[in-house]
Protein backbone atom coordinates (compact mmCIF):
# COMPACT_ATOMS: atom_id res chain seq x y z
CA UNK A 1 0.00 0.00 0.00
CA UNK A 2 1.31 3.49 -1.08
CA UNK A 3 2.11 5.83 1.61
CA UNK A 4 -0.06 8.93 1.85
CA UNK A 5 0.40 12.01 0.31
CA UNK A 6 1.25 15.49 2.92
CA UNK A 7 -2.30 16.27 1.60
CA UNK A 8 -3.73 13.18 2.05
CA UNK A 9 -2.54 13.25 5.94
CA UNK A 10 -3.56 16.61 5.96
CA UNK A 11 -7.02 16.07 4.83
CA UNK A 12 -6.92 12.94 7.65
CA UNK A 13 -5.66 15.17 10.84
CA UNK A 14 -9.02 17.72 9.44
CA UNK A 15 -11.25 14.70 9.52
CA UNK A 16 -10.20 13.48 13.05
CA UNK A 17 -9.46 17.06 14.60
CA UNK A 18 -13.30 17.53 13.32
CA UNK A 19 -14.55 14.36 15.07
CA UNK A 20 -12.94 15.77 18.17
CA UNK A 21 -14.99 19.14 18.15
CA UNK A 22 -18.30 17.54 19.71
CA UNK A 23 -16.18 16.21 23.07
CA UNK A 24 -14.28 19.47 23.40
CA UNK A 25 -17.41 21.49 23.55
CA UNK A 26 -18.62 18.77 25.92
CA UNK A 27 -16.00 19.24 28.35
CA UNK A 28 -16.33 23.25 28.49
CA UNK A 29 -20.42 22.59 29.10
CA UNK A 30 -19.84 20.28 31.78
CA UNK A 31 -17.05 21.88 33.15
CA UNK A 32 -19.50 25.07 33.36
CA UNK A 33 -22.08 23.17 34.48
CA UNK A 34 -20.31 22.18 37.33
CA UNK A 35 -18.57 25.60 37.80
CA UNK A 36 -22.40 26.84 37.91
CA UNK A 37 -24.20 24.64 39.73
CA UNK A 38 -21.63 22.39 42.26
CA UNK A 39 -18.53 25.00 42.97
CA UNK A 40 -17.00 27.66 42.21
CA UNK A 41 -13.37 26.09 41.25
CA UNK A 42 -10.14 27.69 40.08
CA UNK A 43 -9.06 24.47 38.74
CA UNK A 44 -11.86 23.95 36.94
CA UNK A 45 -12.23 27.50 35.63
CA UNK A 46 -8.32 27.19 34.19
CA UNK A 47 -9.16 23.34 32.29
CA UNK A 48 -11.49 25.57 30.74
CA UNK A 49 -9.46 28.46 29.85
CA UNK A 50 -6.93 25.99 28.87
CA UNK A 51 -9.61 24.01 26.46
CA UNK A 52 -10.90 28.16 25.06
CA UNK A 53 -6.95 28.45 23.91
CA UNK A 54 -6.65 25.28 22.13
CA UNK A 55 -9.66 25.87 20.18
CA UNK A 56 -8.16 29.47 19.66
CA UNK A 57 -5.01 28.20 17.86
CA UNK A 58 -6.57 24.86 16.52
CA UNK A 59 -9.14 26.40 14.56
CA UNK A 60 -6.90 29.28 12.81
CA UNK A 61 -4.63 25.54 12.19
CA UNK A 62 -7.54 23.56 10.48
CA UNK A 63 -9.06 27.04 8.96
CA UNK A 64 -12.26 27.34 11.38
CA UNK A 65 -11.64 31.24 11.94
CA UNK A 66 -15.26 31.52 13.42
CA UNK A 67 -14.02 28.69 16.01
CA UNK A 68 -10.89 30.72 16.66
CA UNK A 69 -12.73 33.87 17.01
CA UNK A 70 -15.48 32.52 19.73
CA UNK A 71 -12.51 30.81 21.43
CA UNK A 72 -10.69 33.46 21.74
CA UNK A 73 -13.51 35.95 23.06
CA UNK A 74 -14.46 33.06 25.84
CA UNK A 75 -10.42 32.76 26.63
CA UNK A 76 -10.58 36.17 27.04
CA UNK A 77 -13.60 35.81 29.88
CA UNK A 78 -12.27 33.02 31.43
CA UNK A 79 -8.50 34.56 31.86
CA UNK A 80 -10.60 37.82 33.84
CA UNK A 81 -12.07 35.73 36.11
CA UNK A 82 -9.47 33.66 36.77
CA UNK A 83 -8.39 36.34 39.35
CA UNK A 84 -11.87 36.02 41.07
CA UNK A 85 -13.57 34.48 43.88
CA UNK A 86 -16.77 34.59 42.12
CA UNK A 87 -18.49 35.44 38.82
CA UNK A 88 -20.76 38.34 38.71
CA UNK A 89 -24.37 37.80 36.73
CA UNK A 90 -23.44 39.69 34.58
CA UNK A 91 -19.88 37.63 33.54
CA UNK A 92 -21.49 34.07 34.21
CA UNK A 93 -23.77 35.08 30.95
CA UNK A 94 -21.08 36.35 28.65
CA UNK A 95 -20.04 33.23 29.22
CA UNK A 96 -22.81 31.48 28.63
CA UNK A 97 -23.15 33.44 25.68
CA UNK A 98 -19.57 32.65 24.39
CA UNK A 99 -20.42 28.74 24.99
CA UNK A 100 -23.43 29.46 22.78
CA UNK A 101 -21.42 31.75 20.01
CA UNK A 102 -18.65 28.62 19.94
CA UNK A 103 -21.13 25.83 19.92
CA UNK A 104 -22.69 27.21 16.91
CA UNK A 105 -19.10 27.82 15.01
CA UNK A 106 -18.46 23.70 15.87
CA UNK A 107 -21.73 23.20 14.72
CA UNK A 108 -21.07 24.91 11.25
CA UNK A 109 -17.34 23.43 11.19
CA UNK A 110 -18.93 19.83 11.51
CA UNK A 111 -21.49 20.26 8.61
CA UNK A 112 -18.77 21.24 6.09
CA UNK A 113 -16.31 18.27 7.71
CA UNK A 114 -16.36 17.07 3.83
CA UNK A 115 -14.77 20.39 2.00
CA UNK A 116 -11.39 19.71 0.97
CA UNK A 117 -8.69 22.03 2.20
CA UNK A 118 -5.77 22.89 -0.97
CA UNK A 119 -2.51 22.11 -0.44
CA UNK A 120 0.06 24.30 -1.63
CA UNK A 121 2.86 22.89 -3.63
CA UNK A 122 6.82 24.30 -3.04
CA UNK A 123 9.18 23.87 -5.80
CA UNK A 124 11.33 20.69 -5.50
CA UNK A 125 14.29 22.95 -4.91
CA UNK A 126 13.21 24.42 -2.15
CA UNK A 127 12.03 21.28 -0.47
CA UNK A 128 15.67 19.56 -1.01
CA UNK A 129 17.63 22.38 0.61
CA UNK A 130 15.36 22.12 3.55
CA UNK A 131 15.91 18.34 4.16
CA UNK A 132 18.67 19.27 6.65
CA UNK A 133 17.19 21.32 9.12
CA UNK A 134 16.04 19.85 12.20
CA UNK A 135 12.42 21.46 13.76
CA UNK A 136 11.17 20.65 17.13
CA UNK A 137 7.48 21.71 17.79
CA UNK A 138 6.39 21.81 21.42
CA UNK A 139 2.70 21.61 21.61
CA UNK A 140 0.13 19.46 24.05
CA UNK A 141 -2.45 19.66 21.52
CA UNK A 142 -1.78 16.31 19.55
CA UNK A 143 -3.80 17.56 16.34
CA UNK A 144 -2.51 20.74 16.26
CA UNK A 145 1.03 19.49 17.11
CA UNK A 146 0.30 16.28 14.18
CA UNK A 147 -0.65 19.14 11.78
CA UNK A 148 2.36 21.37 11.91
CA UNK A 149 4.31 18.59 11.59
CA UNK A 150 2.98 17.40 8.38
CA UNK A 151 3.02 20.60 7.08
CA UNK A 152 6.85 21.06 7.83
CA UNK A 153 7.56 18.01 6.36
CA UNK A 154 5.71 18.33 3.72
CA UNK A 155 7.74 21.78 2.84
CA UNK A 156 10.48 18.74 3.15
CA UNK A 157 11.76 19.53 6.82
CA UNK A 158 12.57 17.11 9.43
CA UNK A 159 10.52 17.62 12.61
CA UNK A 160 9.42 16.32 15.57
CA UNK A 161 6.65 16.71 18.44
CA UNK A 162 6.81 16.89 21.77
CA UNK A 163 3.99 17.38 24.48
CA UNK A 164 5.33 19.67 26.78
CA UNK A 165 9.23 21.30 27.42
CA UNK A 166 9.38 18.20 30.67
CA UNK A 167 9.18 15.96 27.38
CA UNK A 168 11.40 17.93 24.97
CA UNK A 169 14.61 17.82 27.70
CA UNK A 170 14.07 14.36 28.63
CA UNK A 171 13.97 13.21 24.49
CA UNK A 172 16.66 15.64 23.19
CA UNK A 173 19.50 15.66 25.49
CA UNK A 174 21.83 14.04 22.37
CA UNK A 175 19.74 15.88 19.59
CA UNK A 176 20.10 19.26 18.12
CA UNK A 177 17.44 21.08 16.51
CA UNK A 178 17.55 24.19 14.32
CA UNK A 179 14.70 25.95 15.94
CA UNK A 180 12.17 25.11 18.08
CA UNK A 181 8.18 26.03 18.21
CA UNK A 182 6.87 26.41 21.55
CA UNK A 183 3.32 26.62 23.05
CA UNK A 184 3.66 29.50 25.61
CA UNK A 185 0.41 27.89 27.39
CA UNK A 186 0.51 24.55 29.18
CA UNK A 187 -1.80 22.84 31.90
CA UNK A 188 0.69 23.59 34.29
CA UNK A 189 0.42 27.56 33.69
CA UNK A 190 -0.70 30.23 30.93
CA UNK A 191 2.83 31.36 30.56
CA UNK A 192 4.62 27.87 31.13
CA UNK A 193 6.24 27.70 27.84
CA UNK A 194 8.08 31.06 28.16
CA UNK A 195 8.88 30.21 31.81
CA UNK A 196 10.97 27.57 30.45
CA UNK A 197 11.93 29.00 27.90
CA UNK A 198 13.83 31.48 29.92
C-alpha cells in the first residue's frame, strides 16, 4: 500500500481534529455546568481556559476562523475571572453566551467536515535544501502538534513533536534542533512555555 500524500494526511488530521470538536465542547459545558451549579473552582475555571486556547489556535490551524474567534472571546472571559472568587451575573452570561457563540461555530465546522482544504505545492528545490534542518514543535495539543508537523515536512523539513518542554529535555539531550516552536500555554500555567523557555 502506497504511503499517503502530505495532503492526504492533511485532509486525515481535518477529519479526526473535526470528530474531536463535539467532546471538546462537551467538556467546556460540563465543566460550566459544574462551575455553575456544584462550585465555584479555580481548577476547573483554568481546564477551561486551557480548552478556550486550544480551540483558539486549533481552529486558525484547520481554517475554522469563526471557532478561533469565539474561542478566543471566551479565553478572554475566562482569563478575567481567573483572578476572582466569584463570577458576577453579569460575567457568568457572557459566558454562557460565548459557549453558545462557539457551539454554533463547531456546529457549522462539523457540517462542512467534507470540503477539501488545498494544499500548496513548493518547488522541488526548495524542499531539497530544507531536508537538513532539524524542527522541534512543542505543543500538548496532539492535532494541532500532528498538523504542523505534516506541514513542515511536507515543505520537506525534518521535525518532531513533543507534548510539553518536561518531554522535549528528557527526548533531546543528544539531539540538536535548528529551531524550536513552543506553546507558551501549558496545563501547568498560561505562561509555562516562556517560563521555560527562559
Amino acid at each position: 500500500m502506497a504511503e499517503a500524500t502530505p495532503g492526504q494526511k492533511l485532509q486525515e488530521l481535518r477529519k479526526r481534529y473535526i470528530a474531536g470538536l463535539p467532546e471538546r465542547m462537551g467538556e467546556l459545558r460540563d465543566s460550566w455546568n459544574r462551575l455553575q451549579h456544584v462550585s465555584w473552582d479555580p481548577k476547573a475555571l483554568a481546564f477551561m481556559s486551557q480548552c478556550a486556547h486550544k480551540l483558539t489556535g486549533s481552529g486558525a490551524t484547520f481554517q475554522f476562523p469563526d471557532i478561533t474567534d469565539t474561542a478566543r472571546i471566551l479565553e478572554q472571559q475566562l482569563q478575567a475571572l481567573l483572578e476572582k472568587a466569584d463570577a458576577s451575573a453579569a460575567e457568568r452570561q457572557q459566558i454562557d453566551d460565548s459557549l453558545k457563540a462557539l457551539e454554533g461555530a463547531i456546529t457549522q465546522a462539523t457540517s462542512t467536515s467534507s470540503e477539501a482544504v488545498p494544499v500548496a505545492a513548493e518547488p522541488r528545490e526548495f524542499i531539497e535544501q530544507n531536508r537538513q534542518h532539524r524542527i522541534a514543535i512543542i505543543e500538548d495539543d496532539a492535532s494541532q502538534a500532528e498538523h504542523l508537523k505534516n506541514w513542515l515536512e511536507q515543505q520537506g523539513y525534518s521535525a518532531e513533536t513533543f507534548e510539553d518542554p518536561d518531554a522535549y529535555g528528557q527526548r533531546t539531550e543528544s539531539q540538536h534542533h535548528h529551531l524550536v516552536l513552543l506553546d507558551i500555554s501549558f496545563p501547568k500555567g498560561a505562561l509555562e512555555g516562556i517560563a521555560w523557555l527562559e
